[in-house]
C-alpha atoms as a PDB file:
ATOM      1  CA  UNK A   1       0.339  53.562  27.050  1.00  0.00           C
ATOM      2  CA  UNK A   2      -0.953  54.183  23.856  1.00  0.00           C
ATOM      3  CA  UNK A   3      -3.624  53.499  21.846  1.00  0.00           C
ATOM      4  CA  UNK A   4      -3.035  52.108  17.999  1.00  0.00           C
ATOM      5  CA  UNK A   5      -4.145  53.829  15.247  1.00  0.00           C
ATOM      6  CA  UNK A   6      -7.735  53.110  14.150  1.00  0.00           C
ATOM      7  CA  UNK A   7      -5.998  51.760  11.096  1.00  0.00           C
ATOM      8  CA  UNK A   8      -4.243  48.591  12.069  1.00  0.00           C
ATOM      9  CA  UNK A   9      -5.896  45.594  12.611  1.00  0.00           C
ATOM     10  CA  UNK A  10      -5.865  44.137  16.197  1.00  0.00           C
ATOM     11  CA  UNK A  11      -3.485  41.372  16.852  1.00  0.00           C
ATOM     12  CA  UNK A  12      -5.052  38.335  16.909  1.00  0.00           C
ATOM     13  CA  UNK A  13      -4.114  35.258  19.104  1.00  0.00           C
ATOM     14  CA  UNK A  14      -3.811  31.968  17.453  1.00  0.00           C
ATOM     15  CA  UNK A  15      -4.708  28.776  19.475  1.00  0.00           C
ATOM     16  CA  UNK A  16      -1.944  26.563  19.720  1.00  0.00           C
ATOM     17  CA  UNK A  17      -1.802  23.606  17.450  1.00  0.00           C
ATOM     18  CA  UNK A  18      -0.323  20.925  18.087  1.00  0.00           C
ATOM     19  CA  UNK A  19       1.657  19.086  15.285  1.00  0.00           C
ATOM     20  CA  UNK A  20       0.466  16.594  12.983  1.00  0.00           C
ATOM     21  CA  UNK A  21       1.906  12.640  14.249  1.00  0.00           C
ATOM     22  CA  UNK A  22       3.533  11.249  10.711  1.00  0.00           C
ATOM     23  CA  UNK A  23       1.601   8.017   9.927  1.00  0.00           C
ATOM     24  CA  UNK A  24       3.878   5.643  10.157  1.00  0.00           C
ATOM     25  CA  UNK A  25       4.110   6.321  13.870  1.00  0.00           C
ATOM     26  CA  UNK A  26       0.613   6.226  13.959  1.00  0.00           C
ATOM     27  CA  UNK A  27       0.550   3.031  12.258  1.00  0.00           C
ATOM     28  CA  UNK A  28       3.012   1.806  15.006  1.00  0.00           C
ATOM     29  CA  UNK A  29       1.434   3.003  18.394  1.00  0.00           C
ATOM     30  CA  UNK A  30      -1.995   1.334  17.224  1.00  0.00           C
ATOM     31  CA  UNK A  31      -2.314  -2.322  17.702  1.00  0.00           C
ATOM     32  CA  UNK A  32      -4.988  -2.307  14.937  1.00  0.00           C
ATOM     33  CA  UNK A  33      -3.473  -0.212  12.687  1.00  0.00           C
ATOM     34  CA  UNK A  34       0.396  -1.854  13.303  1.00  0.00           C
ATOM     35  CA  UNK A  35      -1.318  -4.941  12.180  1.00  0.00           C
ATOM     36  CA  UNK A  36      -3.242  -3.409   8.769  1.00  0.00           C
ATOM     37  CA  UNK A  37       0.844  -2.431   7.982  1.00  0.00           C
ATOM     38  CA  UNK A  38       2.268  -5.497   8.602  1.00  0.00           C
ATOM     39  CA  UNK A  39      -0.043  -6.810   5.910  1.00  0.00           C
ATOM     40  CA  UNK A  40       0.780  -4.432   3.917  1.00  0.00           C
ATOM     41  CA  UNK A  41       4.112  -4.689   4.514  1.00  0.00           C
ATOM     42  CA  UNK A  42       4.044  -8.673   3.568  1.00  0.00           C
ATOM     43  CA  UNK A  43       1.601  -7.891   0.543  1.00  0.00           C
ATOM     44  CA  UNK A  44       4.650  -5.655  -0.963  1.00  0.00           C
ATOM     45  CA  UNK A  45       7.485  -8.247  -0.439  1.00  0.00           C
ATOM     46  CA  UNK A  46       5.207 -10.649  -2.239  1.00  0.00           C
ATOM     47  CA  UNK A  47       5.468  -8.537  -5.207  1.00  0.00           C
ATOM     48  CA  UNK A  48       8.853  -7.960  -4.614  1.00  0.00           C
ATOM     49  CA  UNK A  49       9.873 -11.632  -4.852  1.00  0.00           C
ATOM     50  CA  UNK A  50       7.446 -12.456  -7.910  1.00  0.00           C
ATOM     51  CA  UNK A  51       8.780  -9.399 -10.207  1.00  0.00           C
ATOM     52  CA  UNK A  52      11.621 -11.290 -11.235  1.00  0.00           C
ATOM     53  CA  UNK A  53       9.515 -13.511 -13.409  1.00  0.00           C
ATOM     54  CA  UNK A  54       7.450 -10.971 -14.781  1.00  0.00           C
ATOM     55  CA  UNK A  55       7.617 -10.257 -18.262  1.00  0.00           C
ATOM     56  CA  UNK A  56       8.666  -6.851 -20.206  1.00  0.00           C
ATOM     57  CA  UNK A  57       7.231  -4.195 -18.164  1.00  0.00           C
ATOM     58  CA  UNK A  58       3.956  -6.199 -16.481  1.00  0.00           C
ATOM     59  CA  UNK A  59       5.024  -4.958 -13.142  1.00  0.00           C
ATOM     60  CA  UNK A  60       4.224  -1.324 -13.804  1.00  0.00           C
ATOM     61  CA  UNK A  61       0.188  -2.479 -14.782  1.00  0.00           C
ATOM     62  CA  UNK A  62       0.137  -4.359 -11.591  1.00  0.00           C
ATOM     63  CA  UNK A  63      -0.294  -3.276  -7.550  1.00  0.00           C
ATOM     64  CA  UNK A  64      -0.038  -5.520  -4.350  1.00  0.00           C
ATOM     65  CA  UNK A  65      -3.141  -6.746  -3.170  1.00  0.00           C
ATOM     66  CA  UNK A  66      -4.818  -7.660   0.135  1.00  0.00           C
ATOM     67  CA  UNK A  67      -3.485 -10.448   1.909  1.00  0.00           C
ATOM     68  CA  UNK A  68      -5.556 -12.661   3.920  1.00  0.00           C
ATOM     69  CA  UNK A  69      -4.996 -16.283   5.335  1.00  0.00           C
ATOM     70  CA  UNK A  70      -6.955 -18.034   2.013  1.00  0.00           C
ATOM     71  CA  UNK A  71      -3.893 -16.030  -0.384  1.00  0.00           C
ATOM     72  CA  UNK A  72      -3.210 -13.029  -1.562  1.00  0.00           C
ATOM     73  CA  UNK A  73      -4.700 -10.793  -4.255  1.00  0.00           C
ATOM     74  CA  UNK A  74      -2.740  -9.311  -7.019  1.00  0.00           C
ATOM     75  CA  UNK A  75      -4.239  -6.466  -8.692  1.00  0.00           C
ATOM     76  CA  UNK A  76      -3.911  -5.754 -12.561  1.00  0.00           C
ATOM     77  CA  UNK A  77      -4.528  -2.872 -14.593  1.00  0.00           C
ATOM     78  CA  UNK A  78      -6.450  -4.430 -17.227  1.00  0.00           C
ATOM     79  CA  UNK A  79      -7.940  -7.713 -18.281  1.00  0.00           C
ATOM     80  CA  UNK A  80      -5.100  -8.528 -21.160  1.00  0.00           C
ATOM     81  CA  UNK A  81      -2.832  -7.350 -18.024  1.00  0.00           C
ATOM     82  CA  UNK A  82      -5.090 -10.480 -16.206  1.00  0.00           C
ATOM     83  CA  UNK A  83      -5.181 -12.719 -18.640  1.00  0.00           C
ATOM     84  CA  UNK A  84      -1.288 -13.184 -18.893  1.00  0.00           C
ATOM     85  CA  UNK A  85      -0.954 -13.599 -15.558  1.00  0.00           C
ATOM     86  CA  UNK A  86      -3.126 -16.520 -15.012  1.00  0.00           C
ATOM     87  CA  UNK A  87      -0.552 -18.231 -17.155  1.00  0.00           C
ATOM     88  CA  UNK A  88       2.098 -17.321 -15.134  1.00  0.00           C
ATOM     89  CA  UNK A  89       0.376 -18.463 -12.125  1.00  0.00           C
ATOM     90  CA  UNK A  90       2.114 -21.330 -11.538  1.00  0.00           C
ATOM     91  CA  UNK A  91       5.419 -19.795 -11.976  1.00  0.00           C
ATOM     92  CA  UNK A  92       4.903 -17.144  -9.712  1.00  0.00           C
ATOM     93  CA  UNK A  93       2.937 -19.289  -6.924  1.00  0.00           C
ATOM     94  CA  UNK A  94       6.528 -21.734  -7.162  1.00  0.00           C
ATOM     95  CA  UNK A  95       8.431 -18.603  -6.084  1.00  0.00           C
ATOM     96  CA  UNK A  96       6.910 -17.541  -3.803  1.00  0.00           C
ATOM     97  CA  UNK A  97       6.400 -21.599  -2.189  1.00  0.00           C
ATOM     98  CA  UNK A  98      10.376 -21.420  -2.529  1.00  0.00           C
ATOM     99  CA  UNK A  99      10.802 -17.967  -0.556  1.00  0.00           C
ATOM    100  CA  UNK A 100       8.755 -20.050   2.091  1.00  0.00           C
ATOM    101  CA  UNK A 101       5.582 -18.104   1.507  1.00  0.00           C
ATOM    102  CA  UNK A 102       3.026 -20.513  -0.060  1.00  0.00           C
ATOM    103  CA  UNK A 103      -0.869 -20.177  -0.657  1.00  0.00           C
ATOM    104  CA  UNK A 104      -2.879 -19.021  -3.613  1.00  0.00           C
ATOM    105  CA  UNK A 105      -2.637 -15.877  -5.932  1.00  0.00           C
ATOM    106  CA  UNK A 106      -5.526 -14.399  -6.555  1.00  0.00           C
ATOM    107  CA  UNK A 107      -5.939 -12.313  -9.734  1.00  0.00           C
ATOM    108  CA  UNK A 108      -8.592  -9.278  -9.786  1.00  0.00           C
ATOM    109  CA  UNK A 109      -8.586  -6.292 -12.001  1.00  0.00           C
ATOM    110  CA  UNK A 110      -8.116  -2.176 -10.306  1.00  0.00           C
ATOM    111  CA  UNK A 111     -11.793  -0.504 -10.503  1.00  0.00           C
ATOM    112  CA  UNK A 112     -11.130   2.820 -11.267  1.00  0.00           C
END
């Protein structure tokens, strides 16, 4: 058999690598991590049910929070983005008491 020419770089062999596992079924086979999602998960709904009563376009300046068994945190842009939602805060704690999820609402501004 012959040699290559001097030329050509030798073939190299790769190692096999195995493919990347998406998150979300990482999030799933980890009891830990399943749990961290669930939370987020419930965090998100939150939002979803209180958006209804926000004002103008408040929901883009604001993100779901953590959620933890004293309430949950919703997280605002800015403090004029804060400061209007502490008087909605009995609104939006009513909807979500009448969606059957009551506790407190926490307001805390993003650090950036």
């Amino acid at each position: 058999m012959a040699t290559p020419p001097r030329y050509l770089a030798p073939k190299s062999v790769r190692a096999s690598i195995p493919s990347p596992t998406p998150v979300a079924d990482a999030l799933r086979a980890h009891a830990g991590l399943a749990q961290l999602n669930a939370r987020l998960e419930a965090s998100r709904r939150r939002l979803r049910i209180i958006a209804p009563a926000l004002p103008g376009t408040l929901l883009a300046s604001l993100q779901p929070g953590p959620l933890d068994e004293d309430g949950w945190s919703l997280l605002a842009a800015n403090a004029a983005v804060a400061a209007k939602l502490r008087h909605l805060l009995p609104r939006l704690e009513a909807l979500l008491a009448q969606a059957g999820l009551p506790g407190q609402i926490r307001i805390k501004l993003l650090q950036k």
